[in-house]
C-alpha atoms as a PDB file:
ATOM      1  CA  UNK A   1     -86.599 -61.481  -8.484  1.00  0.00           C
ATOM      2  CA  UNK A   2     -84.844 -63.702  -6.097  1.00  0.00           C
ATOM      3  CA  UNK A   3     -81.916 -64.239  -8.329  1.00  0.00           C
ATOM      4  CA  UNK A   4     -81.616 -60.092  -8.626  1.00  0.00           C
ATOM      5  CA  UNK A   5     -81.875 -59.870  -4.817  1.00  0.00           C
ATOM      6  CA  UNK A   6     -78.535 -62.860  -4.092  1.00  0.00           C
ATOM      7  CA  UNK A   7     -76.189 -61.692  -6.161  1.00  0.00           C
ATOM      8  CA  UNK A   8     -75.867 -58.324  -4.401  1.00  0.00           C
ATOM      9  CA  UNK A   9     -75.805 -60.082  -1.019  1.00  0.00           C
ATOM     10  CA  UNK A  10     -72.713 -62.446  -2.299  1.00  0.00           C
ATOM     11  CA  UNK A  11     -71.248 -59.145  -3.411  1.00  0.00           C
ATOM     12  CA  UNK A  12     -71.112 -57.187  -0.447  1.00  0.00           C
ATOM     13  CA  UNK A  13     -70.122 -60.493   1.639  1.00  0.00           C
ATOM     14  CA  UNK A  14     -67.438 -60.686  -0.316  1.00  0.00           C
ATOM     15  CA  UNK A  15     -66.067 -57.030  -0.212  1.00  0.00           C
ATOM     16  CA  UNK A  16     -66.704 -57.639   3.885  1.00  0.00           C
ATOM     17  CA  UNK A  17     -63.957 -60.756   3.855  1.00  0.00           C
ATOM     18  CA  UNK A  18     -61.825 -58.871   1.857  1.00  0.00           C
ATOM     19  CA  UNK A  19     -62.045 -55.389   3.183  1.00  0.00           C
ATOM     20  CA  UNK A  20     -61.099 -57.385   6.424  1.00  0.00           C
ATOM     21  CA  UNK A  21     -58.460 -59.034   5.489  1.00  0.00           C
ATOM     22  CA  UNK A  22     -56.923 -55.647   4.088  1.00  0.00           C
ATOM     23  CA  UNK A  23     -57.710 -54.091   7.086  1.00  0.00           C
ATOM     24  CA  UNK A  24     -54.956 -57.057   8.803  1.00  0.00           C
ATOM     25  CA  UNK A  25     -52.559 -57.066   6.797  1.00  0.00           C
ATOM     26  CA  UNK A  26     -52.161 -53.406   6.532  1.00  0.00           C
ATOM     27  CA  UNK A  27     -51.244 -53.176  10.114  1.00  0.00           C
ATOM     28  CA  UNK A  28     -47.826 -51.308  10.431  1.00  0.00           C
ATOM     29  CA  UNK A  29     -45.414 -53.596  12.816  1.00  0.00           C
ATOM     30  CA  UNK A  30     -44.719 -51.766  15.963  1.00  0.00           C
ATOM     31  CA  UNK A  31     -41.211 -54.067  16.503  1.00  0.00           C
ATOM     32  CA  UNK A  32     -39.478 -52.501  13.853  1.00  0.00           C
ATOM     33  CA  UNK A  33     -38.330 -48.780  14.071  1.00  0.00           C
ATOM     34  CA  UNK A  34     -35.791 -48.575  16.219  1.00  0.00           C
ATOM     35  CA  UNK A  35     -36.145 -45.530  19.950  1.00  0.00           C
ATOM     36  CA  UNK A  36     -39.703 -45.733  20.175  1.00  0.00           C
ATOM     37  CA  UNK A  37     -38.997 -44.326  23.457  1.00  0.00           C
ATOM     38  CA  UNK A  38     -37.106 -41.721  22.395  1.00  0.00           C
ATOM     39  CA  UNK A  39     -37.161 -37.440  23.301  1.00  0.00           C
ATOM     40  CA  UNK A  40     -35.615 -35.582  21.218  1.00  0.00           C
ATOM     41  CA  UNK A  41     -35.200 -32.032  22.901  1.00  0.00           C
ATOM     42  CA  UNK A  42     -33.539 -33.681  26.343  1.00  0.00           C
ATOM     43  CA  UNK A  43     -30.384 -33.312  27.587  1.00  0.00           C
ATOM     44  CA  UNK A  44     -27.968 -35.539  30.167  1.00  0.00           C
ATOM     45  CA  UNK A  45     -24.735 -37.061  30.845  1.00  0.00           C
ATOM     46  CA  UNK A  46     -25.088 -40.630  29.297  1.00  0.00           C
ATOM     47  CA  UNK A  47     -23.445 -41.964  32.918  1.00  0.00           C
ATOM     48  CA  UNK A  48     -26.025 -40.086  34.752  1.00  0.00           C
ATOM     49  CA  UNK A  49     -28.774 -40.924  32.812  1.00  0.00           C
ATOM     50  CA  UNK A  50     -28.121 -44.038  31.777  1.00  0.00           C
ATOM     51  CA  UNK A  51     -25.937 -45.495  34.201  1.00  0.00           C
ATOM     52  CA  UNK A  52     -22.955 -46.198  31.538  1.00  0.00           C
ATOM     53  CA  UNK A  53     -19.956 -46.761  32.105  1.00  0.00           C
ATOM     54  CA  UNK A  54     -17.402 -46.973  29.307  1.00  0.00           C
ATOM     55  CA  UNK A  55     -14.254 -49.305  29.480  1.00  0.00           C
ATOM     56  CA  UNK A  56     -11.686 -49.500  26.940  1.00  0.00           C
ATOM     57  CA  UNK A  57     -10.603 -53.402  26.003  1.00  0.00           C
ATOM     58  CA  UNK A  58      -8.837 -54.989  28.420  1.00  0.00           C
ATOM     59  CA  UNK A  59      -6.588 -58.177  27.324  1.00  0.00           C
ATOM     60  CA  UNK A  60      -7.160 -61.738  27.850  1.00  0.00           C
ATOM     61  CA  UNK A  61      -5.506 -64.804  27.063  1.00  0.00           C
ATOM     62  CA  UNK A  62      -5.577 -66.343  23.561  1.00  0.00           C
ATOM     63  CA  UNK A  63      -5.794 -62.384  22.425  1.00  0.00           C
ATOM     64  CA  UNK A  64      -3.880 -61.504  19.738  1.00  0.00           C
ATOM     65  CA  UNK A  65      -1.728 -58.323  19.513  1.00  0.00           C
ATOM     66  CA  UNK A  66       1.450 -56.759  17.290  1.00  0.00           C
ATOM     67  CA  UNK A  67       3.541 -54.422  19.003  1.00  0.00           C
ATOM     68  CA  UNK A  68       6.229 -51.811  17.286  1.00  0.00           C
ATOM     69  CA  UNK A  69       8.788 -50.789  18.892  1.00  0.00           C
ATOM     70  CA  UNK A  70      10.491 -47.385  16.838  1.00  0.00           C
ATOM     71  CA  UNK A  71      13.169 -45.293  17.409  1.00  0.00           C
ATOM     72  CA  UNK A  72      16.164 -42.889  15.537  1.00  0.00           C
ATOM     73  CA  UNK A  73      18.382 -45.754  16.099  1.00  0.00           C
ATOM     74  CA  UNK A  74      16.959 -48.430  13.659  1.00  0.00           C
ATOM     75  CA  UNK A  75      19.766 -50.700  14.974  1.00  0.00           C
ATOM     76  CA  UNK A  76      18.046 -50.916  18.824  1.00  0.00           C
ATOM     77  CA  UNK A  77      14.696 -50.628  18.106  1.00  0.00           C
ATOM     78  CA  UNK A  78      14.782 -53.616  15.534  1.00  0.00           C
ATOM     79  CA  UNK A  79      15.189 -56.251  17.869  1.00  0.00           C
ATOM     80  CA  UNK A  80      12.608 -55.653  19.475  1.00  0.00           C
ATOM     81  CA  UNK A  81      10.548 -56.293  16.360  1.00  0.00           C
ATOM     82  CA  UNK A  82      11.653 -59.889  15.665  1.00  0.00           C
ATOM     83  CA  UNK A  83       8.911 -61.783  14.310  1.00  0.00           C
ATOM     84  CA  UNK A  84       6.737 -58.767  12.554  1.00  0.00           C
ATOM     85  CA  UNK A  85       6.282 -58.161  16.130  1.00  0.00           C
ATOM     86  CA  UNK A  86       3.079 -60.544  16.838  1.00  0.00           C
ATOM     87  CA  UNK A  87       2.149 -62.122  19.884  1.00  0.00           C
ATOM     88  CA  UNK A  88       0.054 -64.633  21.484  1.00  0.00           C
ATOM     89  CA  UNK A  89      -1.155 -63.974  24.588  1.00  0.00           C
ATOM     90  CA  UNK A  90      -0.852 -67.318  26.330  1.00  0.00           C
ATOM     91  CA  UNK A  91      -3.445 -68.760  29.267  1.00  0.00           C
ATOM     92  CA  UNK A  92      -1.780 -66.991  32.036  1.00  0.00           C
ATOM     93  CA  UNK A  93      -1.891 -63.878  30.259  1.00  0.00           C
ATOM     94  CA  UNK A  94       1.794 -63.570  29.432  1.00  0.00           C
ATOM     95  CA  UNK A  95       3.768 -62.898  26.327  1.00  0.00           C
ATOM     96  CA  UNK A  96       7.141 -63.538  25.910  1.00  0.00           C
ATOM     97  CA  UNK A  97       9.109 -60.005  24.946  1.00  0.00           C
ATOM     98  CA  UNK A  98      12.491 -59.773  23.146  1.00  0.00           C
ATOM     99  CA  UNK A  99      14.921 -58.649  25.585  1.00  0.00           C
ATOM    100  CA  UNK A 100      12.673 -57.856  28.588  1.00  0.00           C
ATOM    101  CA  UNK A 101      11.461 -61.526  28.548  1.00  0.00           C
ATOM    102  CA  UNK A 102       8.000 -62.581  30.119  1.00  0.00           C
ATOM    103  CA  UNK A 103       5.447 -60.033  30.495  1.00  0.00           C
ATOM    104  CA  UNK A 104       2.053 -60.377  32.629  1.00  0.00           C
ATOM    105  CA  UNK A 105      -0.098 -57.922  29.811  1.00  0.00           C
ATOM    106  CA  UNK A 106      -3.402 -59.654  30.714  1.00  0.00           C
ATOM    107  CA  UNK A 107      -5.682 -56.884  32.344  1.00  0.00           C
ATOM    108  CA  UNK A 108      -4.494 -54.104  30.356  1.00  0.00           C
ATOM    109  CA  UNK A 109      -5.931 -51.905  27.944  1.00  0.00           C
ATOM    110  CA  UNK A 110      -4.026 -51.155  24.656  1.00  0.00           C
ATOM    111  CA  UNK A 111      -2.910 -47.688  26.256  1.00  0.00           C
ATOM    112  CA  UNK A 112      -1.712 -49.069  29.543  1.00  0.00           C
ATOM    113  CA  UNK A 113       0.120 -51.981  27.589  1.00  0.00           C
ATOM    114  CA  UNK A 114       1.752 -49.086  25.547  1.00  0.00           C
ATOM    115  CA  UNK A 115       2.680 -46.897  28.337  1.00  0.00           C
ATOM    116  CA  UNK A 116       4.159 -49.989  30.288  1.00  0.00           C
ATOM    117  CA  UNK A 117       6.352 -50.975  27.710  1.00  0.00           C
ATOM    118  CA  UNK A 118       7.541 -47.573  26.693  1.00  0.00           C
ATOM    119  CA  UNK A 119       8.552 -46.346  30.496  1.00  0.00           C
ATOM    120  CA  UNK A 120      10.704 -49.744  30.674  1.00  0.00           C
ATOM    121  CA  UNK A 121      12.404 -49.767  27.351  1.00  0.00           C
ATOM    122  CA  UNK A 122      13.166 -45.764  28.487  1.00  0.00           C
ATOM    123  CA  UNK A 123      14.132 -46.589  32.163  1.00  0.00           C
ATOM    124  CA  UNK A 124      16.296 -49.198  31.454  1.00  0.00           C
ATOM    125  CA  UNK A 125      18.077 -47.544  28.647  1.00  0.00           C
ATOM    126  CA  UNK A 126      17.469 -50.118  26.120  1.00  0.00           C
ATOM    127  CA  UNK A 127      16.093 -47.687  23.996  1.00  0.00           C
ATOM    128  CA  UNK A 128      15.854 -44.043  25.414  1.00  0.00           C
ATOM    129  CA  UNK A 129      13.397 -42.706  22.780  1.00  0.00           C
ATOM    130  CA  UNK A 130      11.050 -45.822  22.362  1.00  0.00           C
ATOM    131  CA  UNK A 131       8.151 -44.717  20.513  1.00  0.00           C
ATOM    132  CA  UNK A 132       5.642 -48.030  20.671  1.00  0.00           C
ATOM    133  CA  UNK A 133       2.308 -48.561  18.886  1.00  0.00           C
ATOM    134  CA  UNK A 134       0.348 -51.737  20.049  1.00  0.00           C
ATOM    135  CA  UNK A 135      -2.591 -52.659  17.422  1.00  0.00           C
ATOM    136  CA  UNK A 136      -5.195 -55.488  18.103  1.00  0.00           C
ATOM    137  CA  UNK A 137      -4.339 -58.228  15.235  1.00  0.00           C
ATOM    138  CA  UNK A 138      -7.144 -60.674  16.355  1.00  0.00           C
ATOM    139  CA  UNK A 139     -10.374 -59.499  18.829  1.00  0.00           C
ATOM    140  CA  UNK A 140     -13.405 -59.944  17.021  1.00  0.00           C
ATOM    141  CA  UNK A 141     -16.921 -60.688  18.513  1.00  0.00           C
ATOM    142  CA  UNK A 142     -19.573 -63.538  16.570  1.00  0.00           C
ATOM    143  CA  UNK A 143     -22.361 -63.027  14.824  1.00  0.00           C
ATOM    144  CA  UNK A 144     -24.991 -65.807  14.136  1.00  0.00           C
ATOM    145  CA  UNK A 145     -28.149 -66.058  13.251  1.00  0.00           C
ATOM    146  CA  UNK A 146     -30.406 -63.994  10.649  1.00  0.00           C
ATOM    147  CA  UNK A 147     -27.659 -61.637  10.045  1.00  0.00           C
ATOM    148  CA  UNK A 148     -25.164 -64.630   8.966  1.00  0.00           C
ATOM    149  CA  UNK A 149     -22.326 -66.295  11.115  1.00  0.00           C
ATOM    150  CA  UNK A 150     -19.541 -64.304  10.722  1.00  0.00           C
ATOM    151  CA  UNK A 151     -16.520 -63.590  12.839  1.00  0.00           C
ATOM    152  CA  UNK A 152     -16.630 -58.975  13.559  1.00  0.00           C
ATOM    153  CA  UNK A 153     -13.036 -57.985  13.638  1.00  0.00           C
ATOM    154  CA  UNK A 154     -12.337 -55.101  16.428  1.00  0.00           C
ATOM    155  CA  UNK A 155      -9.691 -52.644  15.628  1.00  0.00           C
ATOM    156  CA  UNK A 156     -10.598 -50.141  18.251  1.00  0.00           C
ATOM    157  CA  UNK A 157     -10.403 -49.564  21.968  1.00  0.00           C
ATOM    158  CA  UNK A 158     -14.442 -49.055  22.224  1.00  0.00           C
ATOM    159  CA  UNK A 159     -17.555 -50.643  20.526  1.00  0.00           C
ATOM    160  CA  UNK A 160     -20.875 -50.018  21.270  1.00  0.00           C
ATOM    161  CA  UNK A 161     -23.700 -51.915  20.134  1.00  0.00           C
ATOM    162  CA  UNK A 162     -25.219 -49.284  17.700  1.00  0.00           C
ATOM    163  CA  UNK A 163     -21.689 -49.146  16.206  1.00  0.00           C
ATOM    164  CA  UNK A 164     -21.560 -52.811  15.756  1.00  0.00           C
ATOM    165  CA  UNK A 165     -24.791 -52.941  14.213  1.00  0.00           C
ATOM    166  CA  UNK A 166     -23.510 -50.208  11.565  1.00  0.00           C
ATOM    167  CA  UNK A 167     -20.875 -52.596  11.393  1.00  0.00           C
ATOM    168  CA  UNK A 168     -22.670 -55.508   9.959  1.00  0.00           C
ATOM    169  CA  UNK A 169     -24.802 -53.697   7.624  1.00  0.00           C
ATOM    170  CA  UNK A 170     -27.514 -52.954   9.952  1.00  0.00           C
ATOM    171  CA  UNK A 171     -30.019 -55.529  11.506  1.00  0.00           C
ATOM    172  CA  UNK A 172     -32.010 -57.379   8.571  1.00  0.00           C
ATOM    173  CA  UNK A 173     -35.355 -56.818   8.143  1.00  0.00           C
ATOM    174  CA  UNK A 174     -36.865 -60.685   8.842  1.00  0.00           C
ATOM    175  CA  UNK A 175     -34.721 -60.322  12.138  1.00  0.00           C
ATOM    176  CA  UNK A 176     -36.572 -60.208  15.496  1.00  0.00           C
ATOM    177  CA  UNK A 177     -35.523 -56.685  17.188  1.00  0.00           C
ATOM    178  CA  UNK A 178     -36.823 -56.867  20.591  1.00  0.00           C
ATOM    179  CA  UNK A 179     -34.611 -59.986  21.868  1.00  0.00           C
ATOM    180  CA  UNK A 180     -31.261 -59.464  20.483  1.00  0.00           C
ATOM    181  CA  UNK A 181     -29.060 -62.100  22.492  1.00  0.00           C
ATOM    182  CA  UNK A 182     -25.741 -60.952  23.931  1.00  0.00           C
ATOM    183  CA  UNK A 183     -23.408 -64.246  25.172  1.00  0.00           C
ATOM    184  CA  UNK A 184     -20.283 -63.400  27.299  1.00  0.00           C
ATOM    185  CA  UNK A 185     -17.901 -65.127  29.264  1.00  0.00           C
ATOM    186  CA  UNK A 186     -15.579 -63.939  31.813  1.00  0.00           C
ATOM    187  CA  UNK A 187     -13.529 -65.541  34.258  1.00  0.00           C
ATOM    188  CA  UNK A 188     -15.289 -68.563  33.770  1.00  0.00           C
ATOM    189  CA  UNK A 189     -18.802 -67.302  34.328  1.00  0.00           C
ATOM    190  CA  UNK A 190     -21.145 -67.079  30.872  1.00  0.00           C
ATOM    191  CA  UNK A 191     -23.588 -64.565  31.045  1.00  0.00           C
ATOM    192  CA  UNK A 192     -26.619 -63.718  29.192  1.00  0.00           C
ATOM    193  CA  UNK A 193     -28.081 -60.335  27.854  1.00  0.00           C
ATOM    194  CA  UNK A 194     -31.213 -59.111  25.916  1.00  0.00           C
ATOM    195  CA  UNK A 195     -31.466 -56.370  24.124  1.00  0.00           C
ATOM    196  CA  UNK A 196     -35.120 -54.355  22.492  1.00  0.00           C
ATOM    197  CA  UNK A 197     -33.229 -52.033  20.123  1.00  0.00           C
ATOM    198  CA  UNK A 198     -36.723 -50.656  19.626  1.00  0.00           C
ATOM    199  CA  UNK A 199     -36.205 -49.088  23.010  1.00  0.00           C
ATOM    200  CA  UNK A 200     -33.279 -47.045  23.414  1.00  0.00           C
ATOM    201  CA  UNK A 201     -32.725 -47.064  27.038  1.00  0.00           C
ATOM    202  CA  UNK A 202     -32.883 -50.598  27.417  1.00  0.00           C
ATOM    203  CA  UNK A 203     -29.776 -50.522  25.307  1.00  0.00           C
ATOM    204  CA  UNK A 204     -28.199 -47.642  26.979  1.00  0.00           C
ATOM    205  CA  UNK A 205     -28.602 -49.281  30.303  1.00  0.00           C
ATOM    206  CA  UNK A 206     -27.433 -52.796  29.402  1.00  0.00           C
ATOM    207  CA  UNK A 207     -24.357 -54.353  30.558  1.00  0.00           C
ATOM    208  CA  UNK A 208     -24.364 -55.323  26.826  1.00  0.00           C
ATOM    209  CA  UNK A 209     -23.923 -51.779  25.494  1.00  0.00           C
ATOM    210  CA  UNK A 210     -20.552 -52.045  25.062  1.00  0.00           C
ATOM    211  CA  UNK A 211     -19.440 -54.999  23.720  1.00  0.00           C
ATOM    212  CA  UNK A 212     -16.295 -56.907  24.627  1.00  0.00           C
ATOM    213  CA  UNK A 213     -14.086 -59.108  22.517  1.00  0.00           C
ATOM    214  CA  UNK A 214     -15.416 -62.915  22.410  1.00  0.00           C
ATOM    215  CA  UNK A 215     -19.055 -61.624  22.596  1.00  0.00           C
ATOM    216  CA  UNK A 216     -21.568 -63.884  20.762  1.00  0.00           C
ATOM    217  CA  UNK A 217     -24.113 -61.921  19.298  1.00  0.00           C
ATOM    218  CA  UNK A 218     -27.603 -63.855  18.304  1.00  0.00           C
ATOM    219  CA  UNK A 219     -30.415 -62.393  16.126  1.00  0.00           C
ATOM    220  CA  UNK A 220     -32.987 -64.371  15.681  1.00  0.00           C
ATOM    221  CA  UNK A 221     -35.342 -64.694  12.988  1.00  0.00           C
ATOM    222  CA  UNK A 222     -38.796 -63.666  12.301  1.00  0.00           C
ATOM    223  CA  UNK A 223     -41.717 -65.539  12.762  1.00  0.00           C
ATOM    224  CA  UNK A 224     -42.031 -64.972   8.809  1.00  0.00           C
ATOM    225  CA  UNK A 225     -38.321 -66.229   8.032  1.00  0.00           C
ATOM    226  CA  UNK A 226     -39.214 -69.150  10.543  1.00  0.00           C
ATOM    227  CA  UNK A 227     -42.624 -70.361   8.963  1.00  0.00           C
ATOM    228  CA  UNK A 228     -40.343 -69.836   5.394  1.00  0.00           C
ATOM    229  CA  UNK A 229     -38.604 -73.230   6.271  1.00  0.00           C
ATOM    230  CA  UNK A 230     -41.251 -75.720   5.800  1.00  0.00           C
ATOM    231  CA  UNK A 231     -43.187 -76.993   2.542  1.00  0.00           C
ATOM    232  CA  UNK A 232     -46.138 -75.032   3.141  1.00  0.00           C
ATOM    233  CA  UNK A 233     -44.597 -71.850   5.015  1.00  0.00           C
ATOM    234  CA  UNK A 234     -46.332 -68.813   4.461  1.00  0.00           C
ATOM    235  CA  UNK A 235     -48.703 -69.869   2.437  1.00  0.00           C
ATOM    236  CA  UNK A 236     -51.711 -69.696   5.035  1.00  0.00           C
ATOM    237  CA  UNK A 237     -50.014 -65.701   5.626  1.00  0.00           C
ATOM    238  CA  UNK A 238     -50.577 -64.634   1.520  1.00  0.00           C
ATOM    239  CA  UNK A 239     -53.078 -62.165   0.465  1.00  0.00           C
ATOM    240  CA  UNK A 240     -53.748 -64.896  -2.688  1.00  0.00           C
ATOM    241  CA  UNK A 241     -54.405 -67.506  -0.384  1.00  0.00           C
ATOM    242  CA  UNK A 242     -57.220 -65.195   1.540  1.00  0.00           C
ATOM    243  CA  UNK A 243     -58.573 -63.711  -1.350  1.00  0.00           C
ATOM    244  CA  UNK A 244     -59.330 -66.888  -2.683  1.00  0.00           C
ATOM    245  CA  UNK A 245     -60.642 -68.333   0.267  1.00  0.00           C
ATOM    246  CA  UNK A 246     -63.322 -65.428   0.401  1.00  0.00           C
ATOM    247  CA  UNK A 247     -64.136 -65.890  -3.304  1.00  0.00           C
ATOM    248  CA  UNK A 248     -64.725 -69.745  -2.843  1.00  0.00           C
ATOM    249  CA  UNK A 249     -66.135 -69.152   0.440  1.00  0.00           C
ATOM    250  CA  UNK A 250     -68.721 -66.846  -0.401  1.00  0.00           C
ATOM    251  CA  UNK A 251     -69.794 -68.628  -3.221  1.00  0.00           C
ATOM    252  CA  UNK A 252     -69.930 -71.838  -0.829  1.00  0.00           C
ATOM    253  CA  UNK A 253     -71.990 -70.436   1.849  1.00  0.00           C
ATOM    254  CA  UNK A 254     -74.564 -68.626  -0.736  1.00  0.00           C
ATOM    255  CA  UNK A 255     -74.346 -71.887  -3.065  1.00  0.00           C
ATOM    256  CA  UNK A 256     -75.880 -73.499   0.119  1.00  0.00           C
ATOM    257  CA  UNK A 257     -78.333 -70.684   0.895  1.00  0.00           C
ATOM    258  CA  UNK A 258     -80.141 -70.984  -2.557  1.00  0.00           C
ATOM    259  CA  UNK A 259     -80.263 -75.085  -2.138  1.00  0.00           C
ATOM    260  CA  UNK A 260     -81.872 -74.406   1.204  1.00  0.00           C
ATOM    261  CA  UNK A 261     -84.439 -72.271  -0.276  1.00  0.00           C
ATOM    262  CA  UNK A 262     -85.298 -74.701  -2.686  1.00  0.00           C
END
């Protein structure tokens, strides 16, 4: 009679453990969807709303850019294109220019730089219908950590964050999303920027929304990926590991019970 009556018990405290331990592990992780904040139905200027304030490129020094010069008269326009037409843009923020000599281009967006160069080739009469096309040949911003280190090549005057992270694939799924580190440096001063891309206006209102060239972008890795790197890892986070901890456990503690009651 006593035997019919302990098995039941070691049942049920089994399906306990292990109804609890489903009960954990089917939580759904609330750092993963991205907007959580989100309204959909509102309306408002993003530089109103969010305070943004969008700013095309502007050169440094060490940039790289190509620069075409075209015109009806192949003869002119041609030497200005000595080269392939690819410059350095040295530490004061010059470039040396066929014909027109030193430049000062540091500062300027890709449309000023364009619109510079055209109104003196055209003033001067060097080359009276000048059509130019300047093209970034080496901006890029760096990615490291769970996403891979990788070098992002920029080959527009604008990138926001969201576009950068369609850019890379999208951020990967053992990645951390509320800390998303955003390194920059300018004029000598590094600053440092967090983004929670699970919240949309902490995005929006970052100084980090748009991203500039030279960037470093860090996502770090999960807890998960993390744990991953050492001999035992996750083992302590498997469902095998708990399920079999109940089984033995429960057979432990009643094993004990029934020596007791001897």
């Amino acid at each position: 009679m006593t035997k019919m009556r302990r098995y039941p018990l070691l049942s049920m405290l089994n399906i306990v453990i292990i109804f609890s331990i489903i009960s954990l592990t089917a939580c759904t992780p609330k750092d993963v969807a991205y907007f959580q904040d989100k309204q959909p139905g509102t309306q408002a200027l993003m530089d109103t709303m969010f305070n943004i304030t969008s700013i095309p490129f502007k050169l440094r020094p060490a940039d790289k850019i190509s620069i075409n010069i075209s015109s009806r008269n192949n003869t002119l326009s041609q030497q200005f294109n000595m080269g392939g037409g690819q410059y350095l843009i040295d530490d004061n923020g010059n470039i040396d220019f066929p014909v027109l000599g030193e430049m000062h281009v540091a500062g300027m967006n890709r449309e000023e730089l364009r619109d510079s160069l055209t109104n003196l080739l055209r003033e001067s009469r060097l080359v009276d219908d000048a059509m130019v096309r300047v093209e970034y040949t080496g901006l890029y911003i760096t990615l490291l950590g769970q996403n891979g280190g990788r070098r992002v090549n920029i080959d527009k005057d604008k990138l926001n964050f969201f576009e950068f992270m369609a850019q890379i694939g999208d951020i990967n799924m053992n990645a951390i999303r509320t800390n998303i580190l955003v390194i920059r440096e300018e004029d000598g001063v590094i600053s440092q920027y967090e983004l929670d891309v699970t919240k949309m206006k902490n995005v929006y209102e970052s100084p980090a929304y748009y991203l500039h060239q030279n960037d470093i972008v860090y996502i770090e890795p999960n807890n998960k990926t993390k744990r991953s790197t050492t001999n035992l890892g996750n083992m302590f986070h498997t469902w095998g590991f708990w399920t079999g901890i109940a089984g033995v456990g429960g057979l432990s503690i009643w094993s004990l019970i029934d020596r007791l009651r001897k």
